[in-house]
Protein backbone atom coordinates (compact mmCIF):
# COMPACT_ATOMS: atom_id res chain seq x y z
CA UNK A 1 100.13 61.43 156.83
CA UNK A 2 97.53 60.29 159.28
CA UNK A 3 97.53 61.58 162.80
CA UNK A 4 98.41 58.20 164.43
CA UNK A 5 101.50 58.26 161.71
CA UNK A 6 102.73 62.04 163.27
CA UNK A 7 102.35 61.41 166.98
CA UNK A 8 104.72 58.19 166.73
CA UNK A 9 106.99 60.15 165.04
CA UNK A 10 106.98 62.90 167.50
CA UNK A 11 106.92 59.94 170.66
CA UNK A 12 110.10 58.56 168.71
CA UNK A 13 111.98 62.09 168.68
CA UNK A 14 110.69 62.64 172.00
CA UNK A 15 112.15 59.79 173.38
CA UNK A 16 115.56 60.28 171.29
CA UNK A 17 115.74 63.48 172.71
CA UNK A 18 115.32 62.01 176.44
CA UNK A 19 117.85 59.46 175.83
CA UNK A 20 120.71 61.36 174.48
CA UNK A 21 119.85 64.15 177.77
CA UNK A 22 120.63 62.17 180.37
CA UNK A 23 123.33 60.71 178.45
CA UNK A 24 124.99 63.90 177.94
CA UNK A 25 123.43 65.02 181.68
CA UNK A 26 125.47 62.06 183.61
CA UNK A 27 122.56 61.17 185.30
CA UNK A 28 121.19 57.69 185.32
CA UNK A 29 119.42 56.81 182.25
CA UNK A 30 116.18 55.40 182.56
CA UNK A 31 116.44 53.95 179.10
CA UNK A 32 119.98 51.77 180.25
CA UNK A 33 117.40 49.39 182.30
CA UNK A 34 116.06 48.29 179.06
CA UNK A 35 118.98 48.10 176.87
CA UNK A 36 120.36 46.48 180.18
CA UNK A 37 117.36 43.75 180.43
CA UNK A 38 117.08 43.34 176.64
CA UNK A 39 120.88 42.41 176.53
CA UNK A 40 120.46 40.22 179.38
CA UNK A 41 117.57 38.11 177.98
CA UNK A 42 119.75 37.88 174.87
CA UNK A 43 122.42 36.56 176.28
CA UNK A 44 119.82 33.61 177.26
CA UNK A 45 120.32 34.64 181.42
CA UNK A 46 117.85 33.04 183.33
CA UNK A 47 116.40 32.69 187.00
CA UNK A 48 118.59 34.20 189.95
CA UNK A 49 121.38 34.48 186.90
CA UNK A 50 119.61 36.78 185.29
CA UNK A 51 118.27 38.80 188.42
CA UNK A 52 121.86 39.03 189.77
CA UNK A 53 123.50 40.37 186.82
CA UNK A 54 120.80 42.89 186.08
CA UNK A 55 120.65 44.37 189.46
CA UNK A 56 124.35 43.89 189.14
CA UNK A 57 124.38 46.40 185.43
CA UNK A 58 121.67 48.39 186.79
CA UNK A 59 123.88 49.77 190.18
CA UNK A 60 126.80 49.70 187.93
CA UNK A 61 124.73 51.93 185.48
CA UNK A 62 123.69 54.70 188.78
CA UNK A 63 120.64 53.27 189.69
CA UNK A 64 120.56 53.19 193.55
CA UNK A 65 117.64 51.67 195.95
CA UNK A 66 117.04 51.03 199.54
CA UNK A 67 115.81 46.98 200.15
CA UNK A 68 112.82 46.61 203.12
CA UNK A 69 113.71 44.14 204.80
């Protein structure tokens, strides 16, 4: 096994590990905005449909940001 081979595995369980955290923490998940976007995209969401809903998941999901206006 190659070292290229055992640091993805290691990034892999790293990231696993992360995931299942600050699932188990209650905190937002960093990971959610992905699954969030990749669902969206999926769903064949497009323009200001697809911004809307995402921002829409992503509060829903904990995320929380101030807009400068």
């Amino acid at each position: 096994m190659n070292q290229r081979t055992i640091i993805g595995h290691l990034a892999r369980t790293l990231l696993r590990a992360a995931d299942r955290t600050a699932r188990r923490a209650g905190i937002p998940n960093p990971f959610d905005i992905a699954r969030i976007t990749l669902d969206e995209l999926a769903r064949g969401a497009s323009g200001a449909d697809f911004f809307h809903e995402v921002q829409d998941r992503v509060h829903h999901a904990g995320f929380h940001w101030a807009h400068d206006n």
